[in-house]
Protein backbone atom coordinates (compact mmCIF):
# COMPACT_ATOMS: atom_id res chain seq x y z
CA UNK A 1 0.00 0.00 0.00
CA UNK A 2 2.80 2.31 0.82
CA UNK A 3 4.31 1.74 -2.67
CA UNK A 4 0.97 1.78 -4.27
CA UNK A 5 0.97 5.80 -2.31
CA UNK A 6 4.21 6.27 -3.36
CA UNK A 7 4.09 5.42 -6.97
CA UNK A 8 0.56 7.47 -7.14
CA UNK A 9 2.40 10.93 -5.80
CA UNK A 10 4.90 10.23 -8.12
CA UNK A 11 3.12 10.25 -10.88
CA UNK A 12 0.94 13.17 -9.91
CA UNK A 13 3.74 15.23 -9.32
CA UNK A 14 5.34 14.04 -12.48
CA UNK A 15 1.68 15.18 -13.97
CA UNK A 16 1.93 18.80 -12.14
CA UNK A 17 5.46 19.43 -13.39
CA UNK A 18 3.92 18.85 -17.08
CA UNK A 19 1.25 21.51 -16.19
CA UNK A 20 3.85 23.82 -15.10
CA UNK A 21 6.19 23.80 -18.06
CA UNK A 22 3.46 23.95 -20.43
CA UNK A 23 2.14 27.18 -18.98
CA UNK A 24 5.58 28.54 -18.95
CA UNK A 25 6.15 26.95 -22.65
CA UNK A 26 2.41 28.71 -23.76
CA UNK A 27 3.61 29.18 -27.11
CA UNK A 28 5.46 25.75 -27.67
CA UNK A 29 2.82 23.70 -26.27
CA UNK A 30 0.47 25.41 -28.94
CA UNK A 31 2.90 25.02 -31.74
CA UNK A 32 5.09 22.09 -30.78
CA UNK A 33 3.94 18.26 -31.72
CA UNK A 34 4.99 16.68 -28.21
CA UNK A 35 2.64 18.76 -26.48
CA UNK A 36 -0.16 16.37 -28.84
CA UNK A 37 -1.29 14.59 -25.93
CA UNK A 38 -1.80 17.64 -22.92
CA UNK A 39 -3.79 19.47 -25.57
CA UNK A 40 -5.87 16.16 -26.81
CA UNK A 41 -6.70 15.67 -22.91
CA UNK A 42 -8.00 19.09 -22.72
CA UNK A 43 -9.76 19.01 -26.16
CA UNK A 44 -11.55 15.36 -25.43
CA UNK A 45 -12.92 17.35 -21.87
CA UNK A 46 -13.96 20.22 -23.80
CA UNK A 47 -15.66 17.77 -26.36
CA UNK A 48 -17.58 16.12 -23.90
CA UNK A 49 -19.47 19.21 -22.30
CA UNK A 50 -20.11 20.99 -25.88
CA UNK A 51 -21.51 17.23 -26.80
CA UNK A 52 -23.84 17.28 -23.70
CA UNK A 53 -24.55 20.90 -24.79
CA UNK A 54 -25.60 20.68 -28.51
CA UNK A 55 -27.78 17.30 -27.48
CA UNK A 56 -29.60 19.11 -24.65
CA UNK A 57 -30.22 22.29 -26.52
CA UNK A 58 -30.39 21.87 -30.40
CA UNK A 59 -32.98 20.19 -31.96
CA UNK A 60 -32.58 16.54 -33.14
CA UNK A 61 -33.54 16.66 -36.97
CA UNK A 62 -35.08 13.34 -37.87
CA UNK A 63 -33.04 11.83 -41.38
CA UNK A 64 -32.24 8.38 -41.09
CA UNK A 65 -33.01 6.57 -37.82
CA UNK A 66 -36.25 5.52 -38.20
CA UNK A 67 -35.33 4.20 -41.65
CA UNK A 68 -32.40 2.24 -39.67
CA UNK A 69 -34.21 1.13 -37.40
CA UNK A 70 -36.89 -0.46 -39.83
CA UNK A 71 -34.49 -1.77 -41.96
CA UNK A 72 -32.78 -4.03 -39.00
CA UNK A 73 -36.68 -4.75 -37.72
CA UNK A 74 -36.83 -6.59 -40.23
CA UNK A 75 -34.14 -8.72 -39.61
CA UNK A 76 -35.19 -9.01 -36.15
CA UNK A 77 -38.56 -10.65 -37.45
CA UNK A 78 -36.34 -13.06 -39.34
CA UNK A 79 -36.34 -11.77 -42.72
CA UNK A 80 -33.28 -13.34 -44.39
CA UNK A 81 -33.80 -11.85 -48.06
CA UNK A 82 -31.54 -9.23 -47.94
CA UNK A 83 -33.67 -7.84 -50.81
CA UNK A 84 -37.05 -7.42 -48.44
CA UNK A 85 -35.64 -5.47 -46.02
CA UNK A 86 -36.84 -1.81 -46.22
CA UNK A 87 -37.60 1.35 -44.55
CA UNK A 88 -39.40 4.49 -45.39
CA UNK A 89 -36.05 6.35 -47.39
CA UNK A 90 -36.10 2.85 -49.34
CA UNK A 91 -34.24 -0.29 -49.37
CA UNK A 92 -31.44 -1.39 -47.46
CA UNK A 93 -28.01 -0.51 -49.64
CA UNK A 94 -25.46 -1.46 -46.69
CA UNK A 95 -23.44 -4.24 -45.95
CA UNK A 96 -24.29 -6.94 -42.80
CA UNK A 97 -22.21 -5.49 -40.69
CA UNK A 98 -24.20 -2.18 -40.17
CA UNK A 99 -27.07 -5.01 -39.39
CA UNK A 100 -25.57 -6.30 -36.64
CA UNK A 101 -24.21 -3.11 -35.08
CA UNK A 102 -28.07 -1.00 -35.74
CA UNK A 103 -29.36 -3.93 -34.45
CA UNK A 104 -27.79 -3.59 -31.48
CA UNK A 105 -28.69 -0.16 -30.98
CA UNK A 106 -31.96 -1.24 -32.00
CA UNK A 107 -32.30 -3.27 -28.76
CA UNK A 108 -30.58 -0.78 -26.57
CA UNK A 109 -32.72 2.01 -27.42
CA UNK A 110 -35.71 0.45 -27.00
CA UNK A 111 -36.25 -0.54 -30.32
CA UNK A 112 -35.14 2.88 -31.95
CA UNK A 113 -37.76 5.08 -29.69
CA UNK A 114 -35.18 6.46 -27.40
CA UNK A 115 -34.04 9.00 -29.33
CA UNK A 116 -32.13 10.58 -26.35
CA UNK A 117 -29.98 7.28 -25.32
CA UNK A 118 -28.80 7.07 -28.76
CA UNK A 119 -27.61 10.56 -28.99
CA UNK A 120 -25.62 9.77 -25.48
CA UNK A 121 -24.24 6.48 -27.49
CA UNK A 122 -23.03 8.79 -31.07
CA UNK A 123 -21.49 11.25 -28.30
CA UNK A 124 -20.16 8.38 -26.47
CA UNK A 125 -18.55 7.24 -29.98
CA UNK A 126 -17.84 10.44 -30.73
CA UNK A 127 -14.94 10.84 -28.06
CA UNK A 128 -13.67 7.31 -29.11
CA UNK A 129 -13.85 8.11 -32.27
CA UNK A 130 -11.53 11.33 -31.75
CA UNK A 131 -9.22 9.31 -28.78
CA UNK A 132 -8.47 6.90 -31.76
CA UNK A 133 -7.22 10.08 -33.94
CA UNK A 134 -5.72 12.01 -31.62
CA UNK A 135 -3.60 8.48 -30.34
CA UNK A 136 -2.67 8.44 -34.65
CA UNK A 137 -1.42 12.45 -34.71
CA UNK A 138 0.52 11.41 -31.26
CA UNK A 139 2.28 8.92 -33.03
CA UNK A 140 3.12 10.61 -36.89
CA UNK A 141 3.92 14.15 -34.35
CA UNK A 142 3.60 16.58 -37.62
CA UNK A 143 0.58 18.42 -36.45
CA UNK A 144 1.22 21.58 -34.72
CA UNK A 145 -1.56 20.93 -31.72
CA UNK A 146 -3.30 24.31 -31.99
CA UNK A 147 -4.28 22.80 -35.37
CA UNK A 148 -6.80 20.39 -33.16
CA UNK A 149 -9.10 23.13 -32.03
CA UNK A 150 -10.53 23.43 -35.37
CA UNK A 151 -10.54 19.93 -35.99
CA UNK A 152 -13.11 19.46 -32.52
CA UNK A 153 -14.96 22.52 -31.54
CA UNK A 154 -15.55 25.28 -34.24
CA UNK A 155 -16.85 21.94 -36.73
CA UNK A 156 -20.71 22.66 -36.67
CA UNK A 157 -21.57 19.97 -38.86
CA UNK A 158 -19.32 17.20 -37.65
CA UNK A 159 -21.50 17.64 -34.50
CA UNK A 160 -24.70 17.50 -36.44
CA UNK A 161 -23.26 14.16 -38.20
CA UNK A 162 -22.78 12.32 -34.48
CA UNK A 163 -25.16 13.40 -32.26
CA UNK A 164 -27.94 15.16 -33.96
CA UNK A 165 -28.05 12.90 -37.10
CA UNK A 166 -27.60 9.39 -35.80
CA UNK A 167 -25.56 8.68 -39.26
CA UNK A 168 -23.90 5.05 -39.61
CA UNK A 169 -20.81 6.63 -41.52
CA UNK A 170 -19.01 7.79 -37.92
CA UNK A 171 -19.59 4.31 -36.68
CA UNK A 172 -17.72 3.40 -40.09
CA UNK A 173 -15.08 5.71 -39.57
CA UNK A 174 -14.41 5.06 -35.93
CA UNK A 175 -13.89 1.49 -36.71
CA UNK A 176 -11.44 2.40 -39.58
CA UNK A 177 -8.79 4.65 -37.17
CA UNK A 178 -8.83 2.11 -34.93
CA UNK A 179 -7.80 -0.18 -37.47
CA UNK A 180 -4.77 2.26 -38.62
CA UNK A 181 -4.22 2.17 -34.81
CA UNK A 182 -3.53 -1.06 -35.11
CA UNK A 183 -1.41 -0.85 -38.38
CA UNK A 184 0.59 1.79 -36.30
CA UNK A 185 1.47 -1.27 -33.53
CA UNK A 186 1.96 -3.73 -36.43
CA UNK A 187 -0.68 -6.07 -35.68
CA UNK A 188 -1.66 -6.12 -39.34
CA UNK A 189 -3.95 -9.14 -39.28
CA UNK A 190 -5.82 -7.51 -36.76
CA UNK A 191 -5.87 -4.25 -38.46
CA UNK A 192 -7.49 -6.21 -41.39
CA UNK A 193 -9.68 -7.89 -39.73
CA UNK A 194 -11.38 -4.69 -38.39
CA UNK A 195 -11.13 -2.84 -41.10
CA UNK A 196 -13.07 -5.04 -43.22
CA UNK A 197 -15.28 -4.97 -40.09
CA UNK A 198 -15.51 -0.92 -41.62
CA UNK A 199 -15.97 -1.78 -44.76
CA UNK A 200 -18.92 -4.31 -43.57
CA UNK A 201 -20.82 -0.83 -42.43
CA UNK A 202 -20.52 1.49 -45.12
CA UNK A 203 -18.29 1.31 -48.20
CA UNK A 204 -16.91 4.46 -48.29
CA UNK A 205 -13.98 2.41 -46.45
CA UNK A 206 -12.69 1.13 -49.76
CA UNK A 207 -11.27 4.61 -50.55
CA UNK A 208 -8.72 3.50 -48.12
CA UNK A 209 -7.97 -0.17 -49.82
CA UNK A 210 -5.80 1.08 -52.56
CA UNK A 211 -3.50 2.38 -50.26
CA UNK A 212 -3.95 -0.54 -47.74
CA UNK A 213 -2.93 -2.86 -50.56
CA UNK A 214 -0.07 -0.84 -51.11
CA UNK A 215 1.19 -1.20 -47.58
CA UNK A 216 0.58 -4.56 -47.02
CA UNK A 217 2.49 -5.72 -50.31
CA UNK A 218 5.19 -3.17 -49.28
CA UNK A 219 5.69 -5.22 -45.65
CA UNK A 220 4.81 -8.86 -46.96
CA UNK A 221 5.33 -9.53 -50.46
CA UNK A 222 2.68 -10.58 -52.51
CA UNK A 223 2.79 -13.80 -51.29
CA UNK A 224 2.81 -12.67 -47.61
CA UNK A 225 -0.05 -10.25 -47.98
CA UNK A 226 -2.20 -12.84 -49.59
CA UNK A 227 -3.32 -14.33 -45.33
CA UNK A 228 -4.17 -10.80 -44.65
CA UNK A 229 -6.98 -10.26 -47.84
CA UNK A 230 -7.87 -13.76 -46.67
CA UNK A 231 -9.20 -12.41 -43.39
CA UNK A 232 -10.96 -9.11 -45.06
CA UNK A 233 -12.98 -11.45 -47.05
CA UNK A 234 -13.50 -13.99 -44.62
CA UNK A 235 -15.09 -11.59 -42.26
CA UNK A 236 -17.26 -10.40 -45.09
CA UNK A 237 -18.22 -14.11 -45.81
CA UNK A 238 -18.88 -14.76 -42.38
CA UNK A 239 -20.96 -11.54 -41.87
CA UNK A 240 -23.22 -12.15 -44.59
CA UNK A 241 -23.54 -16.16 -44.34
CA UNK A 242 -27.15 -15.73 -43.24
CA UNK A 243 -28.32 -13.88 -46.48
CA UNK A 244 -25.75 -15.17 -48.35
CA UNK A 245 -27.93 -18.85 -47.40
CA UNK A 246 -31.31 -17.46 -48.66
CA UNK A 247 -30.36 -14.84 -51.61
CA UNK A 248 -26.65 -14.38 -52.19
CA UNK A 249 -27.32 -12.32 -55.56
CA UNK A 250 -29.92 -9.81 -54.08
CA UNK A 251 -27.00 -9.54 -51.43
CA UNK A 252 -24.63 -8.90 -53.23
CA UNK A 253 -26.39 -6.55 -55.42
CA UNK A 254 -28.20 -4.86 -52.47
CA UNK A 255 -24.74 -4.49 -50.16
CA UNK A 256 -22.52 -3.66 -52.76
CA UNK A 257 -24.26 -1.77 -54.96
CA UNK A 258 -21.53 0.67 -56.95
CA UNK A 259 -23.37 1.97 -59.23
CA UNK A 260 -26.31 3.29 -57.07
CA UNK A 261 -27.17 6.32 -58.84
CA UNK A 262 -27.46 9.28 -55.82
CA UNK A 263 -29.92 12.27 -56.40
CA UNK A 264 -28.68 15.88 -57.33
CA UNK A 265 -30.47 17.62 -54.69
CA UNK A 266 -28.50 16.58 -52.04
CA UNK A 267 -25.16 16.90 -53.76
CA UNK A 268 -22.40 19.15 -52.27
CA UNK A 269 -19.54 18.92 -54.39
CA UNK A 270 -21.10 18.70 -57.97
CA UNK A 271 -23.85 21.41 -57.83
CA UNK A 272 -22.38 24.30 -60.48
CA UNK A 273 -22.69 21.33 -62.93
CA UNK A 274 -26.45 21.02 -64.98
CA UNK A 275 -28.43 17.52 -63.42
CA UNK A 276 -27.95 15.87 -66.93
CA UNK A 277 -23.89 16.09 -66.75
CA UNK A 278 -24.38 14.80 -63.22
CA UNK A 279 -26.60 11.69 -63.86
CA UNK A 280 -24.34 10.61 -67.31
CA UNK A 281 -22.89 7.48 -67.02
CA UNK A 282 -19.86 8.71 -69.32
CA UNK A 283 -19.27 11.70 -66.52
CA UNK A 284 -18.96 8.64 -63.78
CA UNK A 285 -16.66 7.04 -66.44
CA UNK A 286 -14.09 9.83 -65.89
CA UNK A 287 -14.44 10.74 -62.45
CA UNK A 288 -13.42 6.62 -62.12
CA UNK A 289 -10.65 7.17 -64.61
CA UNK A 290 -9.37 10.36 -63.13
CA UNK A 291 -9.58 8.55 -59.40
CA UNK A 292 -7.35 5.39 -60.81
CA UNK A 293 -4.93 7.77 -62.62
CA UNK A 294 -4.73 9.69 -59.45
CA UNK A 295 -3.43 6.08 -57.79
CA UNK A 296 -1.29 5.32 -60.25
CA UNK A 297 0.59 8.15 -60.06
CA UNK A 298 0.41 8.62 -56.34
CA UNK A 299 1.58 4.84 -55.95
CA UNK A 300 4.52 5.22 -58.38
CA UNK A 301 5.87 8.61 -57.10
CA UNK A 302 4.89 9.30 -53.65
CA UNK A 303 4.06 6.20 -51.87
CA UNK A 304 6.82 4.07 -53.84
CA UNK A 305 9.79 5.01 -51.69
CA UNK A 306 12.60 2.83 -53.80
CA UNK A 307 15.04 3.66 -56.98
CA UNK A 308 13.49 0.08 -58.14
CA UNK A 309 10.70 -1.00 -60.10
CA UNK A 310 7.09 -0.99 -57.98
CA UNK A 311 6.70 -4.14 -58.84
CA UNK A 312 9.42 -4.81 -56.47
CA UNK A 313 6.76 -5.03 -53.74
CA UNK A 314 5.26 -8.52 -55.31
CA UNK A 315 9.01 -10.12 -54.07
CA UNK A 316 9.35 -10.94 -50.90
CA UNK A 317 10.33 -8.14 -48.56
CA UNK A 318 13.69 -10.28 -47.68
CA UNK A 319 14.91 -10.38 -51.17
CA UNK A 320 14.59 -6.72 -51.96
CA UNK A 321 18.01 -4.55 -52.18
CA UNK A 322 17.74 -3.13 -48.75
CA UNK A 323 16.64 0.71 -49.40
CA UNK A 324 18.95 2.27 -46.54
CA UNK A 325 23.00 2.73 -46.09
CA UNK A 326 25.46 1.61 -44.22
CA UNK A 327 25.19 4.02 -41.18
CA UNK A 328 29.01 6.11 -41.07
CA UNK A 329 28.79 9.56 -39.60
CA UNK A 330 28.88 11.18 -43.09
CA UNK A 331 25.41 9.38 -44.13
CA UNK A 332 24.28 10.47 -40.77
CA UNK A 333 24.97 14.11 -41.04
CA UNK A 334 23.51 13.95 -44.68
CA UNK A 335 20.48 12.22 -43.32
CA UNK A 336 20.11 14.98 -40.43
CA UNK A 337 20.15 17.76 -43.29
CA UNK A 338 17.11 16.07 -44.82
CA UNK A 339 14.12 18.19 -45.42
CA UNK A 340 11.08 16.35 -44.08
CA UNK A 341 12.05 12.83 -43.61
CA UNK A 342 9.20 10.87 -42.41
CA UNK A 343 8.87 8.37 -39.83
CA UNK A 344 7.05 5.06 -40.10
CA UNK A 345 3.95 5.55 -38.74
CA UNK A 346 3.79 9.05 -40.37
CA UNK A 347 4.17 7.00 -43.46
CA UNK A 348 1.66 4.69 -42.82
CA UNK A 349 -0.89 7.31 -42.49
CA UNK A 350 0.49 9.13 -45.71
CA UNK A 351 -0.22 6.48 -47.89
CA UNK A 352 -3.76 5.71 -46.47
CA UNK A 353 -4.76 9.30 -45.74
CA UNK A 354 -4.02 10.77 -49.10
CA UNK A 355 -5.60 7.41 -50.76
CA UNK A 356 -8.57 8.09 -49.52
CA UNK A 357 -8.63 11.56 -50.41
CA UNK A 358 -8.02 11.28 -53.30
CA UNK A 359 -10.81 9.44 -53.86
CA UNK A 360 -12.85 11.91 -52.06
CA UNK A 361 -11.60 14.35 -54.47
CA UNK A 362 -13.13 12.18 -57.27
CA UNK A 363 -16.44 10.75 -55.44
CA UNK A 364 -19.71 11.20 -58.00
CA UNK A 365 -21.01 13.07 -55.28
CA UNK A 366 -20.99 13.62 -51.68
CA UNK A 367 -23.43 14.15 -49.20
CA UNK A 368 -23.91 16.33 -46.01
CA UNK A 369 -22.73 13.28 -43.72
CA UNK A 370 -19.62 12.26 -46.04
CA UNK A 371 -18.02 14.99 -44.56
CA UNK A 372 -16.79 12.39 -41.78
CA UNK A 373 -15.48 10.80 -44.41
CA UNK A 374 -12.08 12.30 -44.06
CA UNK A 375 -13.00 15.37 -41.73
CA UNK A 376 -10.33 14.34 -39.04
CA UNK A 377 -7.57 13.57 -41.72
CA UNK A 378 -7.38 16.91 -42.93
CA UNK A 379 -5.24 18.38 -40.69
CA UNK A 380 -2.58 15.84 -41.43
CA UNK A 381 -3.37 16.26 -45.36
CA UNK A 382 -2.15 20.00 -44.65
CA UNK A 383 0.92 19.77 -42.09
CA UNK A 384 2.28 16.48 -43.29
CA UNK A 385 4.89 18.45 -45.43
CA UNK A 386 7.09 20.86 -44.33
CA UNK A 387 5.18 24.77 -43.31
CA UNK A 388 6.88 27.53 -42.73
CA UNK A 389 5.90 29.92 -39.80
CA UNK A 390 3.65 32.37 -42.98
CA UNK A 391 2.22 28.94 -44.82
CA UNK A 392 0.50 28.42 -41.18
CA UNK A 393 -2.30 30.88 -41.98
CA UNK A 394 -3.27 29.89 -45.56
CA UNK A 395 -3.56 26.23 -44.35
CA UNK A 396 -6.03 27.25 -41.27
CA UNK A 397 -7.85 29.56 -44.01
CA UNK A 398 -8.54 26.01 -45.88
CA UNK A 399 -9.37 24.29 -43.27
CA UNK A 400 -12.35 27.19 -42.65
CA UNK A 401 -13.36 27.85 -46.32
CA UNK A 402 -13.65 23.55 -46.41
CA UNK A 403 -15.74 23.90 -43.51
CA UNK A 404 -17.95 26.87 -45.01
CA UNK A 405 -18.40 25.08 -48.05
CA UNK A 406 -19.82 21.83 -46.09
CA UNK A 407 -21.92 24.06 -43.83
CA UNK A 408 -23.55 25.96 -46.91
CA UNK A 409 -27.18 24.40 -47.25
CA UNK A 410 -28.49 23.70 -50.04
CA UNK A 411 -25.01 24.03 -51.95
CA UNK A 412 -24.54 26.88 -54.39
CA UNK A 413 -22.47 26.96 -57.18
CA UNK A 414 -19.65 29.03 -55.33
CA UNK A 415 -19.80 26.96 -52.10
CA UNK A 416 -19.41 23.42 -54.72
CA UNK A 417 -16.55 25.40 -56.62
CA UNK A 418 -15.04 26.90 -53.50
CA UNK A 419 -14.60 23.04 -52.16
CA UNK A 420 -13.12 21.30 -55.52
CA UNK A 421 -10.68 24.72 -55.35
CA UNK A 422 -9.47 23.62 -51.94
CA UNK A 423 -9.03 20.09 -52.61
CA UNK A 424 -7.41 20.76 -55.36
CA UNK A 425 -5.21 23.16 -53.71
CA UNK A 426 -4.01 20.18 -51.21
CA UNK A 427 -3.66 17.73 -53.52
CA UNK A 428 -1.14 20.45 -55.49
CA UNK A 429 0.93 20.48 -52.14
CA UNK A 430 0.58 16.66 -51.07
CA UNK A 431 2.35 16.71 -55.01
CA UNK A 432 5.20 18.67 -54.36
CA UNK A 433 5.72 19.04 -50.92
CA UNK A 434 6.39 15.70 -49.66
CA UNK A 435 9.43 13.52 -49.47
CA UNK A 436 9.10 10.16 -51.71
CA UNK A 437 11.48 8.60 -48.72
CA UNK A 438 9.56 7.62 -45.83
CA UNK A 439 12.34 7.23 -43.42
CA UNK A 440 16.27 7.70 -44.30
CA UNK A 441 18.02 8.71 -47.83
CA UNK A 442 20.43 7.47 -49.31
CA UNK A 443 23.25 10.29 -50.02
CA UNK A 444 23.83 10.76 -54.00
CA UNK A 445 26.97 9.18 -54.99
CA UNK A 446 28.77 11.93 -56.50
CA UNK A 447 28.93 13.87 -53.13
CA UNK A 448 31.93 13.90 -51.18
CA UNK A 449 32.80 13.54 -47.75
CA UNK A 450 31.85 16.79 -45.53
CA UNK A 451 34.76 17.76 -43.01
CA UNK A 452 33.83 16.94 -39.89
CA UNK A 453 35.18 18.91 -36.65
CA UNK A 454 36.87 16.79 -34.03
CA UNK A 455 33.32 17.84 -31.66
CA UNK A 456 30.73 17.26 -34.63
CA UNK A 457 32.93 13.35 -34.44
């Protein structure tokens, strides 16, 4: 017990003496990365009131609940036809995993009448949701933390989306960081396994599978990444077994649906063009060509780190030429000089980050609640590559025009133009201001050894 005392004033001392030289650092902990988690601590606090807040004094707006909650009713009853289950916005267009969570809810709200208890829950999965981000930015540290007020509080809509719109795409999304989370710890198999478990609720998710594959035939080889698409399909096997029994086509056409045509009225980022160009099929044709040229050249000149051939990754990782140097002081220094080298988990998040934003960038159209869809990777999108102390401002000025243009209802043709300007502008610096090198580079051959003084030694 004595130790148990001991060790506990320890550690709240250790927790004072933080407090104290982060007050006296003011303007370090607000611009410093290593000050992530004090300011994430403060910001998940601050969360949890203005949650409790907007639930208890803005109106809930009825969307798609009710519709949920029929949908899984059905199931309940023991409908197995994956093509009879309904609600009043239509038929059910998501995968069985969405099911099985709703369902849940479905039960815990008292069959979908509690409105109040499930706003709790989306605010209760709201804070997970951002503990799972803020544990990603803690470990890639290229975030300057003042960045992470805009990403919580000042985001009207990303409220709306959790707790007044009872949306299944944050349940999607939470479930997807805490499969990168996982990547992050290199527990890939169990990073799969969830994230098909992300996929199984919405499939939005599969803007992050290009890069995914990417990674996985990076670490393992083609041979060594085929166990880990084993388990994302298994799960999705296993999942929808019980429909898969009764009407696997209707399933499968139901679930997976991709070319679901989606209504004009509600679009956000297509609205200055005329509702013909927007329902052509040949318009969808190049947005999908655009989005796979857009991965082709990411995955050969940004996320594709070595001199060699990419299709280096199908060897195994073992027989690869080994992409760093022998470590002598001169490499060292020239690694030091580096611009922006970055580390492996900033990499990770690199390559799936900007693979799902770019297909974002080239979605048919997106809705009020895809905004989630890559809300919370913004901020590293922006401050992934190297800022300078006046590129600070024009980044947070993004950050509020993107936010403008998703809080501008119904969309006008500035607010839709305004957005593809902004994503364009990040995709321009994601282009040219990032390192192709995720971790250390190798020095050129034709430069000679530096001098080194007998203290540099």
């Amino acid at each position: 017990a004595l130790r148990a005392e001991t060790e506990s004033g320890m550690a709240a001392g250790r927790g004072a003496a933080v407090l104290r030289r982060a007050w006296r650092e003011r303007r370090a902990a607000l611009l410093e990365p290593r000050y992530t988690p004090l300011v994430a601590a403060c910001l998940c606090l601050a969360e949890g009131g203005v949650n409790l807040w907007v639930i208890r004094r803005v109106p809930y707006t009825e969307i798609d609940w009710k519709a949920y909650m029929q949908e899984v009713e059905g199931f309940a009853n023991g409908t197995r036809d994956y093509t009879q289950l309904k609600g009043d916005t239509g038929p059910l267009v998501y995968p069985a995993g969405f099911v099985y969570i709703f369902l849940g809810l479905y039960y815990a709200t008292g069959r979908g009448s509690d409105i109040r208890l499930a706003q709790y829950l989306f605010a209760g999965l709201y804070l997970l949701n951002l503990l799972l981000v803020f544990r990603i930015y803690c470990r890639t540290n290229k975030v300057p933390p003042y960045v992470f007020f805009f990403m919580c509080c000042a985001s009207y809509r990303i409220h709306s989306i959790f707790v007044l719109r009872l949306f299944n795409d944050p349940v999607a999304m939470a479930i997807l960081f805490l499969a990168i989370n996982l990547f992050l710890e290199e527990r890939w198999s169990w990073g799969c396994l969830f994230f098909s478990l992300a996929v199984s609720v919405k499939m939005n998710i599969l803007l992050f599978a290009p890069g995914l594959l990417f990674l996985l035939l990076q670490r393992f080889g083609l041979l060594g990444c085929i166990p880990k698409l084993c388990i994302c399909a298994l799960l999705q096997v296993v999942l929808g077994l019980p429909f898969l029994l009764v009407n696997p086509v209707g399933y499968l056409t139901r679930s997976f649906d991709l070319g679901r045509q989606f209504q004009f009225k509600w679009t956000v980022n297509w609205r200055f063009l005329p509702e013909e160009v927007f329902q052509n099929r040949v318009f969808h044709a190049a947005l999908l060509l655009a989005h796979l040229a857009g991965l082709g050249l990411f995955a050969l000149h940004r996320w594709h780190s070595s001199k060699e051939s990419i299709l280096t990754l199908l060897k195994d990782p073992a027989k690869r030429k080994p992409a760093s140097p022998r470590l002598t002081v001169n490499n060292i220094l020239w690694q030091a000089s580096c611009v922006c080298p970055l580390n492996a988990s900033a990499w990770i998040v690199f390559i799936l980050f900007s693979s799902n934003f770019l297909g974002v960038c080239c979605s048919r159209s997106l809705h009020y609640q895809f905004y989630v869809w890559y809300f919370h990777t913004l901020p590293y999108l922006l401050w992934c590559t190297p800022t300078t102390k006046l590129a600070h401002m024009p980044k947070v000025l993004l950050l509020g025009v993107i936010e403008l243009c998703w809080n501008t209802y119904p969309s006008t043709v500035c607010s839709s133009l305004s957005l593809h300007i902004c994503h364009g502008l990040i995709l321009l610096q994601l282009w040219y201001g990032t390192a192709p090198t995720p971790v250390s580079h190798t020095p050129p051959p034709s430069r000679k050894p530096t001098a080194t003084s007998k203290k540099a030694q």
